[in-house]
Protein backbone atom coordinates (compact mmCIF):
# COMPACT_ATOMS: atom_id res chain seq x y z
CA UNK A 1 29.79 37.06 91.39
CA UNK A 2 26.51 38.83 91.73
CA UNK A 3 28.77 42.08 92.51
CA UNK A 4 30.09 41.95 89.27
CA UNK A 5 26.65 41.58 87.97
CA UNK A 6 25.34 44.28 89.45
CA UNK A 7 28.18 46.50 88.40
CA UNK A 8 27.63 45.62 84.84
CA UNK A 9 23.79 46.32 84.82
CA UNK A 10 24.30 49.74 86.66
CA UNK A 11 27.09 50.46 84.05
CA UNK A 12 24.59 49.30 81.23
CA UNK A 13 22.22 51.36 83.19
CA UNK A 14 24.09 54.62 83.12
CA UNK A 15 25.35 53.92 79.18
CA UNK A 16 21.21 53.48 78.56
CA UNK A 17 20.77 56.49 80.43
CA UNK A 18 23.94 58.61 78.39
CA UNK A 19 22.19 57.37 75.32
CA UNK A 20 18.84 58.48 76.68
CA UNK A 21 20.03 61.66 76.95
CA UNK A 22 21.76 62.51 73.81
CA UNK A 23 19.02 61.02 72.41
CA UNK A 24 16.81 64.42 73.46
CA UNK A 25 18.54 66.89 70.84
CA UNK A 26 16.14 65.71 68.01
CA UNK A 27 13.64 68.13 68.53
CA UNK A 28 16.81 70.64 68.21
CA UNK A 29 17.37 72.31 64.97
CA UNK A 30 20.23 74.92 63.50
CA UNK A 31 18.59 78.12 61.84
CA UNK A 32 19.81 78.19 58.04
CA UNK A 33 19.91 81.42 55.86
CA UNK A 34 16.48 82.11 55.20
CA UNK A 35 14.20 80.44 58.24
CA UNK A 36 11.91 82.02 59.54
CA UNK A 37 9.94 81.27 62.25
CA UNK A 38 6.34 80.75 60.82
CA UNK A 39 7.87 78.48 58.43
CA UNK A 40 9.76 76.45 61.16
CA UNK A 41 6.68 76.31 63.30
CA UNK A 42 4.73 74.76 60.29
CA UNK A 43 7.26 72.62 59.46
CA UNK A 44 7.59 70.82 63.46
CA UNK A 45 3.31 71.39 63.80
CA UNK A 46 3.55 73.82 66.26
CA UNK A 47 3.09 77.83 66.63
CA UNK A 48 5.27 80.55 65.71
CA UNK A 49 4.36 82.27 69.13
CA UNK A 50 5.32 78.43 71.14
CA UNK A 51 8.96 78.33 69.46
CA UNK A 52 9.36 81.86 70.77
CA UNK A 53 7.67 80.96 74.35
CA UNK A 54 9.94 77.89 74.49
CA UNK A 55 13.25 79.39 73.23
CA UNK A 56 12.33 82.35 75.30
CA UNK A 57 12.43 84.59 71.54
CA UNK A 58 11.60 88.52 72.11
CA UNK A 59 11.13 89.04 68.78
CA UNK A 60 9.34 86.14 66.54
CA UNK A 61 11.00 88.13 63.36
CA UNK A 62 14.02 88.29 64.27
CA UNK A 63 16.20 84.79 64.63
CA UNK A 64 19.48 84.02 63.09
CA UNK A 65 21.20 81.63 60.93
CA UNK A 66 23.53 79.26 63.28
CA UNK A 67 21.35 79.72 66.01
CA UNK A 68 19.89 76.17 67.76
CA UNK A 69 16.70 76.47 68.91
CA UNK A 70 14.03 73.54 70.37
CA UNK A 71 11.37 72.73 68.79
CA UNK A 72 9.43 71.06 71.30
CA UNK A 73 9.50 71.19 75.49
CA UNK A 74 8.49 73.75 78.23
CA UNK A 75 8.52 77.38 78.47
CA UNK A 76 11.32 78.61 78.55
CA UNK A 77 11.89 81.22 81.63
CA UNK A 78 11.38 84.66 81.15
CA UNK A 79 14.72 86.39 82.45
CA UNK A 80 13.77 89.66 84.07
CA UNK A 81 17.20 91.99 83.79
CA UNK A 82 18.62 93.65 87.25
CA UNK A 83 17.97 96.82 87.47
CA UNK A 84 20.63 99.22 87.56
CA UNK A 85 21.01 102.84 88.38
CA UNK A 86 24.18 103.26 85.65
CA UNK A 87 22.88 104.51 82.05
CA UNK A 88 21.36 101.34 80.07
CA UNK A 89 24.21 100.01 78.19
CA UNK A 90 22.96 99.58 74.53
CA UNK A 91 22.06 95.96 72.92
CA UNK A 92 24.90 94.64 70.46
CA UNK A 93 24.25 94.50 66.22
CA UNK A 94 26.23 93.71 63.82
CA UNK A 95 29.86 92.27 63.92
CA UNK A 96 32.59 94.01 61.80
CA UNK A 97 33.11 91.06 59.42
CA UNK A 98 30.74 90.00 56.85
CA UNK A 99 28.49 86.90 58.81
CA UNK A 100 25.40 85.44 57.31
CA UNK A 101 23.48 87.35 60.10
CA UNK A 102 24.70 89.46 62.84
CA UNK A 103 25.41 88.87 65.98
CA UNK A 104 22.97 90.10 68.54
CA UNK A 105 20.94 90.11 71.10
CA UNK A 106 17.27 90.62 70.45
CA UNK A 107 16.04 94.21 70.01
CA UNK A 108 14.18 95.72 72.53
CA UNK A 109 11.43 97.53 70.08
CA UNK A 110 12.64 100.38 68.77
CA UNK A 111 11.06 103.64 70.03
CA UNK A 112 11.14 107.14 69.86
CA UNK A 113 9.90 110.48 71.10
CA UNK A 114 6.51 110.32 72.34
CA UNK A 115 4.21 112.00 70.23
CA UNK A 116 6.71 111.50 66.75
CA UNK A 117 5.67 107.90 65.61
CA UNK A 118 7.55 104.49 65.46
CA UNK A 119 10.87 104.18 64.06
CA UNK A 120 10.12 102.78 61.35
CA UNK A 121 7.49 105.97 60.61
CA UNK A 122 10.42 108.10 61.39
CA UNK A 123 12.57 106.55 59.14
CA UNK A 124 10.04 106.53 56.11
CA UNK A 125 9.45 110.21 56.45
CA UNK A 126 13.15 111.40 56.27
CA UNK A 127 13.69 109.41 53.26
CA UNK A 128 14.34 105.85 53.84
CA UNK A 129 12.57 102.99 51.62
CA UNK A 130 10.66 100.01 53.10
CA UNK A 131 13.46 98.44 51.14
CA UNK A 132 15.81 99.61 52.91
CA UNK A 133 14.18 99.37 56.49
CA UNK A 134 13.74 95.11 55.96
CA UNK A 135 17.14 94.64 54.30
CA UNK A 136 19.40 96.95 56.08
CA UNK A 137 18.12 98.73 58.97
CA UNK A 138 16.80 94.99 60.34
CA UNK A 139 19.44 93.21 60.01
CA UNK A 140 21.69 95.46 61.19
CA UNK A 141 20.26 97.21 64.55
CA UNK A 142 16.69 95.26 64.91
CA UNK A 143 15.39 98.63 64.27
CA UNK A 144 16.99 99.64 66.87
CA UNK A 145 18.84 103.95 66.88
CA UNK A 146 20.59 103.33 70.05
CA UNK A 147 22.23 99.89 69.10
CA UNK A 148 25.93 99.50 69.30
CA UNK A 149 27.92 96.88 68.01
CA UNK A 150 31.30 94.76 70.28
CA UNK A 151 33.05 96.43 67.45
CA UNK A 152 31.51 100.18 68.30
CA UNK A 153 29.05 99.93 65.14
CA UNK A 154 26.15 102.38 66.33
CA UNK A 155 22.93 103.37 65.18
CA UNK A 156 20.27 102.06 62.82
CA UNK A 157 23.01 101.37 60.31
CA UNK A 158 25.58 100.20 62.39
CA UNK A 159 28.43 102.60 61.27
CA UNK A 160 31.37 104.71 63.25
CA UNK A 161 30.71 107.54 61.25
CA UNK A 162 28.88 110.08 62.99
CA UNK A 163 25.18 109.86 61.47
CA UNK A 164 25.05 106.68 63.98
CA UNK A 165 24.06 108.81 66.23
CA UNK A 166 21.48 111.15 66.91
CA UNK A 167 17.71 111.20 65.81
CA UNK A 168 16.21 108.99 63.63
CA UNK A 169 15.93 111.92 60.92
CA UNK A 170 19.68 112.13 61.24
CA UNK A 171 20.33 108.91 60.96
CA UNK A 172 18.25 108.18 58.19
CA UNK A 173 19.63 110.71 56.42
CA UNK A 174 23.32 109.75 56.91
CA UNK A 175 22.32 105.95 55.62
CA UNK A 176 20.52 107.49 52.17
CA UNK A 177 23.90 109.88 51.58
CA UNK A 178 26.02 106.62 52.40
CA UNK A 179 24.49 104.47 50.03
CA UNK A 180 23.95 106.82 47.52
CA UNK A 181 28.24 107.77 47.68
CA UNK A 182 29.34 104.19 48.38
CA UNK A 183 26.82 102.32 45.65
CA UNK A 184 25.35 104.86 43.83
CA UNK A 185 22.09 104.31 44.84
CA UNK A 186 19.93 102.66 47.68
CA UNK A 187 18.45 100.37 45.31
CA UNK A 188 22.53 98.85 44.75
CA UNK A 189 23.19 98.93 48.76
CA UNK A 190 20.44 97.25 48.96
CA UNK A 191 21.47 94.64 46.45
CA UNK A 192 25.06 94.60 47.84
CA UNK A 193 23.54 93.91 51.38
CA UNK A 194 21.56 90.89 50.24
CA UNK A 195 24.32 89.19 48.51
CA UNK A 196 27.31 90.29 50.84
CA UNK A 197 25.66 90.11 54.72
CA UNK A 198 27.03 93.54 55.68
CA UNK A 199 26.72 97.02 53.75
């Protein structure tokens, strides 16, 4: 007889222990359409820069909708990639379909020749519009010229037409002539990019 009872309180033991458990994904939450992290962090009374230490975030301005992150616990690890003697293979953007965000890894920050600027200078000089830069360019590649997509999207626009490559100039050229012949303007790609998800 006290077998049996000690089988039932290990099996209440383990069920407490199961509900224990399951009981830890309340400090998890799903990224809607429009979080960012600042607000998140204010929301839970923490940091923007500890939900990026613990969710082990590159880039505090750039999450996605669908995502789960914590919102309380450790550091997470920092990851250190192998290194490899092949050429670096370039970080994934946008998916071919039309999601809420794409689907990517975090940027690495986007750079460019040394002694020509940031990116994003880059970009403004050869034409492109803050606008443009936060609505399309962001979303798409994370700032990112090298990017390339699963789908073989490239470039700071994520496109397989050919001014997906090459320098920023060039690129930022082909994404003012694409908006400009697909929506008549970059003021109405930018519109159809907020409303749709993809351009």
């Amino acid at each position: 007889m006290n077998i049996k009872k000690a089988m039932i309180l290990t099996g209440a033991t383990a069920a407490g222990l199961v509900g224990a458990s399951t009981a830890a994904s309340a400090d998890q939450i799903t990224i809607k359409s429009g979080d960012t992290l600042a607000g998140i962090a204010q929301e839970h009374g923490t940091t923007t820069e500890n939900l990026a230490a613990i969710n082990a975030i590159t880039d505090p301005n750039l999450i996605f909708a669908g995502e789960t992150i914590e919102t309380e616990g450790e550091v997470a690890p920092v990851q250190q990639a192998p290194v490899q003697a092949a050429a670096p293979v370039a970080q994934p953007a946008a998916q071919a379909a039309a999601p809420v965000a794409p689907v990517q890894t975090p940027a690495t920050p986007a750079s460019a020749p040394a002694g020509s600027g940031s990116t994003y200078d880059e970009f403004i000089a050869n034409g492109g519009t803050a606008a443009m830069w936060h609505t399309i360019v962001r979303p798409e590649s994370g700032g990112n010229p090298n990017a390339v997509s699963p789908n073989g999207y490239r470039g700071l626009g994520q496109t397989k037409e050919g001014w997906g490559t090459g320098t920023v100039a060039q690129q930022t050229q082909g994404m003012v002539n694409y908006a400009t012949s697909r929506y008549g303007s970059v003021e109405n790609a930018i519109s159809f990019r907020q409303s749709n998800g993809w351009w």
